[in-house]
N, C-alpha and C. Protein backbone atom coordinates (compact mmCIF):
# COMPACT_ATOMS: atom_id res chain seq x y z
N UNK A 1 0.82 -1.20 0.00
CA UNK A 1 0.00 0.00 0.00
C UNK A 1 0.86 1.26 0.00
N UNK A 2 1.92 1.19 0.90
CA UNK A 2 2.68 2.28 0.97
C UNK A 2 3.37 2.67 -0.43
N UNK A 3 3.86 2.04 -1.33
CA UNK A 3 3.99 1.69 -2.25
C UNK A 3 2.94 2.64 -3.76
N UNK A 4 2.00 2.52 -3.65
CA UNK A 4 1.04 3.33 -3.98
C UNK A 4 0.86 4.71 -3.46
N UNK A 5 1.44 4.94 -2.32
CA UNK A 5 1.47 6.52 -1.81
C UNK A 5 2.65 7.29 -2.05
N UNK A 6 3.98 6.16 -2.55
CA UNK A 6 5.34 7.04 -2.97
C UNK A 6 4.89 7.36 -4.06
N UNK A 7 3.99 6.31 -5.35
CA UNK A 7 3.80 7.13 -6.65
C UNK A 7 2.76 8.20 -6.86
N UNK A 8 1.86 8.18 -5.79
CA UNK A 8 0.79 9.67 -6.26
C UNK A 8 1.33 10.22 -5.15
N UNK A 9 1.66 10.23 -3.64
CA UNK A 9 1.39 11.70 -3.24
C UNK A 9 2.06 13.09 -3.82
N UNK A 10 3.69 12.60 -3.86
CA UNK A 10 4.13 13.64 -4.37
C UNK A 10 4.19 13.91 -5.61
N UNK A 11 3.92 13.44 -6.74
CA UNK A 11 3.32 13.83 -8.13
C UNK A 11 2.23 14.37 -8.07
N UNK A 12 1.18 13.84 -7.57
CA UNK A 12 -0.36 14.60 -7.17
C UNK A 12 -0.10 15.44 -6.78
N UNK A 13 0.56 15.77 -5.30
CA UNK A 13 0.82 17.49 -5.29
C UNK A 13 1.44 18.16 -5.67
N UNK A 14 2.99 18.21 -6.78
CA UNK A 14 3.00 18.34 -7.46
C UNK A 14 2.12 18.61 -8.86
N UNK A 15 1.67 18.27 -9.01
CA UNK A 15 0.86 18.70 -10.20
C UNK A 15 -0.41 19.92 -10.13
N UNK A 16 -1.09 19.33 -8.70
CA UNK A 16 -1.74 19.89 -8.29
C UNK A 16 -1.51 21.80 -7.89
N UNK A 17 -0.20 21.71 -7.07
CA UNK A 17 0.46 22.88 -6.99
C UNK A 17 0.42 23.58 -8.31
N UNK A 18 1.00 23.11 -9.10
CA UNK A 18 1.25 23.76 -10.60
C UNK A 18 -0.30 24.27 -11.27
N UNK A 19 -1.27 23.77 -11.02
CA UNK A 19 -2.39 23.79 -11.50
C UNK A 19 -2.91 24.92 -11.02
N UNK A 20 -3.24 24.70 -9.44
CA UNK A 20 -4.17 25.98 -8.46
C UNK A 20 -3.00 27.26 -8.69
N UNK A 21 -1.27 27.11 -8.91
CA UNK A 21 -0.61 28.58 -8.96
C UNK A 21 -1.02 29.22 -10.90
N UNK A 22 -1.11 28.09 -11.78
CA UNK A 22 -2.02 28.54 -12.67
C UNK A 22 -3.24 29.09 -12.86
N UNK A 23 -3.81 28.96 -12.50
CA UNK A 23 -5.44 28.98 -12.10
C UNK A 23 -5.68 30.17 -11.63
N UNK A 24 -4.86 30.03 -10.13
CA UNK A 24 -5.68 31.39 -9.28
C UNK A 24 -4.23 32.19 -8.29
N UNK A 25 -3.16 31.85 -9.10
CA UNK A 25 -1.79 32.39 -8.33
C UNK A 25 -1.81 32.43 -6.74
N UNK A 26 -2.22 30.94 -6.17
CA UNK A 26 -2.03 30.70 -5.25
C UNK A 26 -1.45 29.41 -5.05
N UNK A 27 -1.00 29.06 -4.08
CA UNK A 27 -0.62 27.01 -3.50
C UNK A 27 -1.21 27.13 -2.68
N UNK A 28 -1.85 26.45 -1.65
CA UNK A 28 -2.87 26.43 -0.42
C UNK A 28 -1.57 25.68 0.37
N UNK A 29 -1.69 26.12 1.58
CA UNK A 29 -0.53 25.41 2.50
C UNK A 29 -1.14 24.14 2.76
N UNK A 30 -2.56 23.74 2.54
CA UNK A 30 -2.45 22.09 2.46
C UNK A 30 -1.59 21.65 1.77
N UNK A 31 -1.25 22.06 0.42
CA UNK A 31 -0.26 21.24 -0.62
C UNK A 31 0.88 20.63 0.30
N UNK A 32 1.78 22.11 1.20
CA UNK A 32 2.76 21.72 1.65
C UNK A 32 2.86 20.82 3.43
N UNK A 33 1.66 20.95 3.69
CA UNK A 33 1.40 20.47 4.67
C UNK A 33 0.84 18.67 4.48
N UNK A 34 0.57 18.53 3.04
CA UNK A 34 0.10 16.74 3.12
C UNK A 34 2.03 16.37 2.32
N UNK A 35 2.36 17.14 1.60
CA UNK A 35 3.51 16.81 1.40
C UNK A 35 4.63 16.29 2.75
N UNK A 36 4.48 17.17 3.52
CA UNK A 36 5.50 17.23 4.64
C UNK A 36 4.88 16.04 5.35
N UNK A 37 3.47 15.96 6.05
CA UNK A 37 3.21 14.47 6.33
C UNK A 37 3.64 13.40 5.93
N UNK A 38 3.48 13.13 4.11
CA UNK A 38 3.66 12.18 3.61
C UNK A 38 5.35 11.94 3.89
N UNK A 39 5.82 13.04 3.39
CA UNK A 39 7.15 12.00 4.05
C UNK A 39 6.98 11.47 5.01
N UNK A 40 7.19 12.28 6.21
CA UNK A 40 7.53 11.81 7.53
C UNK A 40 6.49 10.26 7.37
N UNK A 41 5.56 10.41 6.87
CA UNK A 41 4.84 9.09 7.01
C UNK A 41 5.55 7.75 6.29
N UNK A 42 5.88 8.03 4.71
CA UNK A 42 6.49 7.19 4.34
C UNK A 42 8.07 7.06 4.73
N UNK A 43 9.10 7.96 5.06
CA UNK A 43 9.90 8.06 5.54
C UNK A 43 10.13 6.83 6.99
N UNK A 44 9.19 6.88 7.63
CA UNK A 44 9.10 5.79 8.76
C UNK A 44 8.49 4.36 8.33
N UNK A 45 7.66 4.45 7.06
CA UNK A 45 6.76 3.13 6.75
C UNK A 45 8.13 2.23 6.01
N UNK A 46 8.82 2.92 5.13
CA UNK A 46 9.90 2.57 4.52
C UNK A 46 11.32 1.80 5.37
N UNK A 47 11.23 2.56 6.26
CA UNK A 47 12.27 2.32 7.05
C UNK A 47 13.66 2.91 6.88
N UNK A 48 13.26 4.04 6.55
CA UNK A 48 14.31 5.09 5.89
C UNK A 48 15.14 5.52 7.30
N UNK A 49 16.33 5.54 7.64
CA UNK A 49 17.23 5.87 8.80
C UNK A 49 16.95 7.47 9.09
N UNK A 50 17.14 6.87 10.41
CA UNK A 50 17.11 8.59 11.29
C UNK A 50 17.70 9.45 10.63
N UNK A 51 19.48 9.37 10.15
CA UNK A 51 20.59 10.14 9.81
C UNK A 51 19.44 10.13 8.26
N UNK A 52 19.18 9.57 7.71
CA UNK A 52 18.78 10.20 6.22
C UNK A 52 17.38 11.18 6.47
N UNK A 53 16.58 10.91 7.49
CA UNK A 53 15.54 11.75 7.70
C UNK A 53 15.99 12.68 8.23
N UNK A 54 17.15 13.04 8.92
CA UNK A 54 17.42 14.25 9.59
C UNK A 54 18.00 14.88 8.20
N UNK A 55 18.92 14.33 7.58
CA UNK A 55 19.44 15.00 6.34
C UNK A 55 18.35 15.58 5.54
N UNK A 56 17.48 15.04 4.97
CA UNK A 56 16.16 15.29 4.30
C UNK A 56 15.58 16.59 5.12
N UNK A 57 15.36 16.48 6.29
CA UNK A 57 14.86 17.46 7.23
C UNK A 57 15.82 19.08 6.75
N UNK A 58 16.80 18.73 7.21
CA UNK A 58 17.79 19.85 6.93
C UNK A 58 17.76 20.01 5.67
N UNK A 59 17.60 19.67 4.55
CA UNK A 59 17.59 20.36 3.07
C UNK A 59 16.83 21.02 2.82
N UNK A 60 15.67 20.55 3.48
CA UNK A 60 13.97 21.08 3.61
C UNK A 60 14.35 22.58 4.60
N UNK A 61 14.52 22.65 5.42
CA UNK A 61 15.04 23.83 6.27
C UNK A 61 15.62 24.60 5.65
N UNK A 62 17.06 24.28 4.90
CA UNK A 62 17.78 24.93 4.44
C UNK A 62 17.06 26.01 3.59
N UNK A 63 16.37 25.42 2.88
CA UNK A 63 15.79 26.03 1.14
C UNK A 63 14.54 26.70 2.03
N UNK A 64 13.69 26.45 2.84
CA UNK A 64 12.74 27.37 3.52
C UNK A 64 13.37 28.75 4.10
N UNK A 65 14.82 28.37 4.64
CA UNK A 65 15.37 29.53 5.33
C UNK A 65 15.60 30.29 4.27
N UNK A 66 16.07 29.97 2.77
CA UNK A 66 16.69 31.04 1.49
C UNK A 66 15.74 31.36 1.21
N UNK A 67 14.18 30.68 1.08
CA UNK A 67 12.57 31.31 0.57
C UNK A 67 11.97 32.16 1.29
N UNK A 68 12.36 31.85 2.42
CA UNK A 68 11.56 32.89 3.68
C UNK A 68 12.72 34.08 3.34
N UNK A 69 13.18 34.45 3.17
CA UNK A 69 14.95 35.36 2.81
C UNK A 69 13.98 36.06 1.29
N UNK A 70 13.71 35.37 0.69
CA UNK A 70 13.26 36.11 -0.54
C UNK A 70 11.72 36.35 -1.01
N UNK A 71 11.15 36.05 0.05
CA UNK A 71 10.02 36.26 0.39
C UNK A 71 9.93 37.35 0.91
N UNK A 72 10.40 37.64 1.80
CA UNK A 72 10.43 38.80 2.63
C UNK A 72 10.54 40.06 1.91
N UNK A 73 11.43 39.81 1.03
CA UNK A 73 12.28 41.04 -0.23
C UNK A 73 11.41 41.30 -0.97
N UNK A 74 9.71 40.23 -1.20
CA UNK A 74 9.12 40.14 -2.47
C UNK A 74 9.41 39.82 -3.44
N UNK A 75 10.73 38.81 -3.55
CA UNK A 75 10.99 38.50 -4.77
C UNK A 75 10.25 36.80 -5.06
N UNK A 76 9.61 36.28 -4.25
CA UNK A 76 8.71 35.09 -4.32
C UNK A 76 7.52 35.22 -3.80
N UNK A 77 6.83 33.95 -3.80
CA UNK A 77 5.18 34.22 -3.21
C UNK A 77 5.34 33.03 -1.97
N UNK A 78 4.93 33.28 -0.81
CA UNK A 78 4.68 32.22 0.45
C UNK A 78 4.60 30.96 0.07
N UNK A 79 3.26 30.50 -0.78
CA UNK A 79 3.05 29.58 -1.48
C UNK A 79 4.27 29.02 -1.98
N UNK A 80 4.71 29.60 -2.93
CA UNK A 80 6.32 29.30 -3.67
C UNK A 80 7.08 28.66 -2.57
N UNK A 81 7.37 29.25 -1.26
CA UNK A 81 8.50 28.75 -0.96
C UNK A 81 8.08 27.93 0.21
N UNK A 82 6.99 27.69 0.28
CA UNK A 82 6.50 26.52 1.07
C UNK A 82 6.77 25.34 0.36
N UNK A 83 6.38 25.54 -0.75
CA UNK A 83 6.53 24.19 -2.02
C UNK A 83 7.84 23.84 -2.06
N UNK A 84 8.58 24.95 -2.16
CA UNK A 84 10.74 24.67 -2.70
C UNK A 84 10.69 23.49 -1.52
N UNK A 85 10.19 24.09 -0.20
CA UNK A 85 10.77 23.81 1.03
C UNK A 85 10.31 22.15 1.09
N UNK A 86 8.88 22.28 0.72
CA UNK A 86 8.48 20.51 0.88
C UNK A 86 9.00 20.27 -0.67
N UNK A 87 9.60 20.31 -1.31
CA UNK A 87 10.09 19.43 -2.45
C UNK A 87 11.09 19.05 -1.83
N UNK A 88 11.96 20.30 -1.62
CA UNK A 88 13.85 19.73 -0.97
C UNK A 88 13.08 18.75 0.02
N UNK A 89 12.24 19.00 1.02
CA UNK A 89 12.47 17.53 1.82
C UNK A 89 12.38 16.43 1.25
N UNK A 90 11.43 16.26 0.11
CA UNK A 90 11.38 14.84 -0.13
C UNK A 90 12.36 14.52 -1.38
N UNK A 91 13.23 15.58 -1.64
CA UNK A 91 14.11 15.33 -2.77
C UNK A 91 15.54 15.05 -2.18
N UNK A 92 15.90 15.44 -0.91
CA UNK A 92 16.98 15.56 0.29
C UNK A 92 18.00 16.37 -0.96
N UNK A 93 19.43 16.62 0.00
CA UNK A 93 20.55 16.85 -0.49
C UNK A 93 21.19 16.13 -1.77
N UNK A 94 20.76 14.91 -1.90
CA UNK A 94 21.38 14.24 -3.14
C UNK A 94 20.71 14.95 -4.29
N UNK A 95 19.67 15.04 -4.28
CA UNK A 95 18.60 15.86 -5.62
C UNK A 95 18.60 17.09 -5.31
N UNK A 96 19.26 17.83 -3.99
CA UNK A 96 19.01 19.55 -4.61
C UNK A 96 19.31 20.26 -5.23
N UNK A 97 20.41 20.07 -5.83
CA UNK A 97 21.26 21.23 -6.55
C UNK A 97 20.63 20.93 -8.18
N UNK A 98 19.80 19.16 -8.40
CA UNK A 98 19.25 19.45 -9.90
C UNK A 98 18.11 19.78 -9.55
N UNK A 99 17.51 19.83 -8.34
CA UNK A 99 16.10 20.77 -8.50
C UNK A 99 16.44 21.93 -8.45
N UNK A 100 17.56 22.72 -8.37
CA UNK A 100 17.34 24.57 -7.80
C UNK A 100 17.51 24.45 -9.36
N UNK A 101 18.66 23.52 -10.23
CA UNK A 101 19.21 24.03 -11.62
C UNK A 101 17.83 23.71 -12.35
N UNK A 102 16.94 22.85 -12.28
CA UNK A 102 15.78 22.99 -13.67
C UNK A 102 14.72 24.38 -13.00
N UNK A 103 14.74 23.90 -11.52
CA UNK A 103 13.43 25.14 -11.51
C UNK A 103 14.02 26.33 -11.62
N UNK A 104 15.33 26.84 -11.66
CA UNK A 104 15.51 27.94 -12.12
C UNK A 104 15.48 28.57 -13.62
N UNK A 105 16.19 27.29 -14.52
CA UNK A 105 15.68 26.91 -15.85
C UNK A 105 14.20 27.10 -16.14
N UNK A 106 13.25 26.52 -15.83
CA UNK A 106 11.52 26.28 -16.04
C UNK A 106 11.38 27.76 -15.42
N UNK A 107 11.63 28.32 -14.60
CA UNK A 107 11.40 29.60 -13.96
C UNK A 107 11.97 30.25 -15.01
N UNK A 108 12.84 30.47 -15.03
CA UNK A 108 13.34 31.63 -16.70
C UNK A 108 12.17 31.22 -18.17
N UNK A 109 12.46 29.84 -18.50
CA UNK A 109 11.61 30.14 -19.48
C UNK A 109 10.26 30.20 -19.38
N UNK A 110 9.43 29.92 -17.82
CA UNK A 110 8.36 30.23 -17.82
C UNK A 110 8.20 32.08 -17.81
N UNK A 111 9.24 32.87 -17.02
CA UNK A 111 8.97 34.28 -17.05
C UNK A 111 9.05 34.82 -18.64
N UNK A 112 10.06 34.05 -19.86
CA UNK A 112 10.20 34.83 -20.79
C UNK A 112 9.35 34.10 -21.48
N UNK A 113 8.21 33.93 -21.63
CA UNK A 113 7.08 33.27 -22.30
C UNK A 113 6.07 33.80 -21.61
N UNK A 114 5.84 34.28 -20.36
CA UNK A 114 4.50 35.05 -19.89
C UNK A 114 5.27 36.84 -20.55
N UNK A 115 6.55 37.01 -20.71
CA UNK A 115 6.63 38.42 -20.64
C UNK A 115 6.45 38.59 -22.61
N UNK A 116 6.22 37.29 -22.98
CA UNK A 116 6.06 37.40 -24.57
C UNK A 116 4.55 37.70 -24.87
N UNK A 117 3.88 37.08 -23.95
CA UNK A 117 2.72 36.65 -23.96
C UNK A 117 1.85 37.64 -23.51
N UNK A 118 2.71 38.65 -22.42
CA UNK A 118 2.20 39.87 -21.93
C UNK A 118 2.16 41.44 -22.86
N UNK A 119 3.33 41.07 -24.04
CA UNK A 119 3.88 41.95 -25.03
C UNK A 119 2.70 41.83 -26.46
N UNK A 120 1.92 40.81 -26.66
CA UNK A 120 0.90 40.46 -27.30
C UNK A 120 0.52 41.83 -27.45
N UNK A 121 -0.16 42.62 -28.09
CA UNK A 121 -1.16 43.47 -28.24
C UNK A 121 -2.44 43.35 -28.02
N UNK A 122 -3.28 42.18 -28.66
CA UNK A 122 -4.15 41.93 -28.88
C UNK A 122 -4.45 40.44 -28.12
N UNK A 123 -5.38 39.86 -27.50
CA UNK A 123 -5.74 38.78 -27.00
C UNK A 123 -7.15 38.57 -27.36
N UNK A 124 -7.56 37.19 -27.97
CA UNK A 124 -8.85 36.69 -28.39
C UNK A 124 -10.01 37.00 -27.16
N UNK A 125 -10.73 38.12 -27.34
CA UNK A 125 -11.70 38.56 -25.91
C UNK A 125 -12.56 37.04 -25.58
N UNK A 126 -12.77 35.71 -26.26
CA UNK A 126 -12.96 35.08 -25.53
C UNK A 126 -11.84 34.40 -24.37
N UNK A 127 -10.50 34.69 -24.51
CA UNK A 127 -9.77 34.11 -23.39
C UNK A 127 -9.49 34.83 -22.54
N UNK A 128 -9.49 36.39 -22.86
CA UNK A 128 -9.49 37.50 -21.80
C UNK A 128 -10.93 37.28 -20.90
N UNK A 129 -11.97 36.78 -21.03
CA UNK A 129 -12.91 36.63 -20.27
C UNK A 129 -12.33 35.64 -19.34
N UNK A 130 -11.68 34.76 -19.35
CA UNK A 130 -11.27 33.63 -18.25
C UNK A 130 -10.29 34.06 -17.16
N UNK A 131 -10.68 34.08 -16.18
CA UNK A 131 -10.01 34.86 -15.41
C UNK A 131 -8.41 34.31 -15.35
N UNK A 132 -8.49 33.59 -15.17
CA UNK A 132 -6.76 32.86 -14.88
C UNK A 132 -5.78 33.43 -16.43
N UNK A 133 -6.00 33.54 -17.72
CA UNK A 133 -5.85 33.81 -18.91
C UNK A 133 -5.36 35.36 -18.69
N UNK A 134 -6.43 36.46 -17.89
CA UNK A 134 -6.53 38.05 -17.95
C UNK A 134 -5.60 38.11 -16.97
N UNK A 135 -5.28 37.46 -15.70
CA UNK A 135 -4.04 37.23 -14.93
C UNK A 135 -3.10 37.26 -15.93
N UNK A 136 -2.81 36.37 -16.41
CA UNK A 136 -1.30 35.78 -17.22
C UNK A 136 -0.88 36.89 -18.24
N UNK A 137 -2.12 37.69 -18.61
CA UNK A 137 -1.35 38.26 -19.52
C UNK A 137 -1.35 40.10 -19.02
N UNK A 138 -1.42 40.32 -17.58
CA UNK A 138 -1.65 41.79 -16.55
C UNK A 138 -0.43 41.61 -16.80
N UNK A 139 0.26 42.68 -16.82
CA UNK A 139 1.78 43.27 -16.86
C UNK A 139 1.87 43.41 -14.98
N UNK A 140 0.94 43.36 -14.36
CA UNK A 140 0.99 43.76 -13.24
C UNK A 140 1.25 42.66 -12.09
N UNK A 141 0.73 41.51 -13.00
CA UNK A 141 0.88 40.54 -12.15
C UNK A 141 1.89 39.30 -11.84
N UNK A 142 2.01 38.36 -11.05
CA UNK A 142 3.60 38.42 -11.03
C UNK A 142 3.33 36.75 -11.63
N UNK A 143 4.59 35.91 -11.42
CA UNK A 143 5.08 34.78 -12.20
C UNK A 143 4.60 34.05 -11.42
N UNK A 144 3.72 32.69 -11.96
CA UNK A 144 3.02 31.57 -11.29
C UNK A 144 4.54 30.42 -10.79
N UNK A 145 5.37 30.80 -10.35
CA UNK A 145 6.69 30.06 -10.32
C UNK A 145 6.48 28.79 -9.80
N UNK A 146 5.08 28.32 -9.18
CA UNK A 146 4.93 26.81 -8.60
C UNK A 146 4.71 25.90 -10.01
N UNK A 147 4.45 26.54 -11.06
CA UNK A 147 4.71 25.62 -12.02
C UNK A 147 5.90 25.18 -12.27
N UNK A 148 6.73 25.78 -12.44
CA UNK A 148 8.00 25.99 -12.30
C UNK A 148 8.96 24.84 -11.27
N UNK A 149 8.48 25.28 -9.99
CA UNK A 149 8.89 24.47 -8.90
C UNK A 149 8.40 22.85 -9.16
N UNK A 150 6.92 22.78 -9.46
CA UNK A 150 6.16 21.45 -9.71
C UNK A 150 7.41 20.67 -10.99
N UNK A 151 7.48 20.91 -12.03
CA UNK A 151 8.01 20.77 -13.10
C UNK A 151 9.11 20.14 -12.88
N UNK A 152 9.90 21.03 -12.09
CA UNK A 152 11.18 20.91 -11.88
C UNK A 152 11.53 19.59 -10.58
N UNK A 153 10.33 19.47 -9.74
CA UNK A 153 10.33 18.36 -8.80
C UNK A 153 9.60 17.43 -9.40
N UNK A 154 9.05 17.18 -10.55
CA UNK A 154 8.29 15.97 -11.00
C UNK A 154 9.83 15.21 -12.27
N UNK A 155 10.51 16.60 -12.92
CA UNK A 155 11.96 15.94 -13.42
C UNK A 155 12.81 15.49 -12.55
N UNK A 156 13.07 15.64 -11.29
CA UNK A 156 13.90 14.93 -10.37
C UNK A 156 13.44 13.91 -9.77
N UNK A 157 12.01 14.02 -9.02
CA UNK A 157 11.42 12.66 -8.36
C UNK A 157 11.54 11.37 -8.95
N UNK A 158 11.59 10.95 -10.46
CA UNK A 158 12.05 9.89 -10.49
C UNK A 158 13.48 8.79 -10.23
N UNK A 159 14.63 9.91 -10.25
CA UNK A 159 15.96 9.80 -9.43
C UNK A 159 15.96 9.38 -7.94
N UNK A 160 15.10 10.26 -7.43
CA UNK A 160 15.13 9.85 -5.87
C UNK A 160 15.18 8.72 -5.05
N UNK A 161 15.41 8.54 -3.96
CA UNK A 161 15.27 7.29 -3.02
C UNK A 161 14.24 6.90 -3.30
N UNK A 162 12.85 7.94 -3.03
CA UNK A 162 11.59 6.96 -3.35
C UNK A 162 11.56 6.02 -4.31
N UNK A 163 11.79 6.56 -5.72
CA UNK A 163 11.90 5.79 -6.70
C UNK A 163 13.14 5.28 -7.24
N UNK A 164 13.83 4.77 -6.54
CA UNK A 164 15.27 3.92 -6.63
C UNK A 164 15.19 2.72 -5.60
N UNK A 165 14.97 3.15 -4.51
CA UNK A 165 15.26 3.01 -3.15
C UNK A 165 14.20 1.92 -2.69
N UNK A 166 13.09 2.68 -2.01
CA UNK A 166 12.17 2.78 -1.35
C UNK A 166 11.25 1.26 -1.78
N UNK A 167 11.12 1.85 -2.94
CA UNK A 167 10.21 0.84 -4.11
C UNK A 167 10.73 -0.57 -3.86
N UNK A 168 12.22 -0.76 -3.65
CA UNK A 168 12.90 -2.09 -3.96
C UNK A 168 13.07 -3.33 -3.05
């Protein structure tokens, strides 16, 4: 059974994240709050060692302490760095440095594709009626970056312990 909860929870929220910061430029701290459960849950069902859950713990910390840091500045959204923070945990130290390198990647080309998209002149008034659409293309409004983050943790999660490890 547990088994079945390494392959949807964190893809499901993952995806999910990416969807609702599309939608309505928010993440709901449930996302990061069933994320952070699910480890700790599968983390113990697995039988994953203290020293690797504390490591995992601390990567997760780490990247909350640099989000809360750029949060503060306004250069991210709460949401955003709740998500970095529960990805690094369940991605630990072995997978962080290729999650900061794609979601910073997917983050660039997601900003220079909304700022193309914002440069449009003209938009079909049936998609300007959809609200999530009249968002994306406000000069005013800022970058859905949990797609970004989602993206970038759904290209690494298959590397991970869960799916190396865990599974076996």
């Amino acid at each position: 059974m547990f088994e079945l909860a390494i392959l949807l929870i964190f893809p499901a929220m993952m995806a999910f994240a990416a969807a609702s910061d599309l939608f309505t430029m928010t993440i709901s701290n449930r996302v990061s709050l069933i994320l952070v459960a699910g480890f700790l849950v599968l983390a113990l069902l697995t039988g994953m060692s203290w020293q690797a859950i504390g490591l995992h713990l601390a990567s997760g910390f780490l990247v909350l302490s640099i989000c809360f840091v750029c949060f503060a500045f306004g250069w991210m959204g709460g949401g955003d760095a709740k998500l970095a923070a529960a990805t690094a945990l369940w991605l630990g130290w072995t997978h962080l440095l290729d999650y900061a390198v794609y979601a910073s990647l997917f983050g660039g080309l997601l900003t220079v594709a909304l700022l193309a998209l914002r440069g449009v002149p003209l938009h079909p008034p049936f998609l300007l009626r959809e609200g999530w659409y009249a968002r994306m293309t406000d000069a005013k409004t800022g970058i859905p970056y949990g797609i970004a983050l989602a993206a970038a943790g759904l290209l690494v999660y298959p590397q991970s312990f869960w799916m190396t490890g865990a599974l076996q």
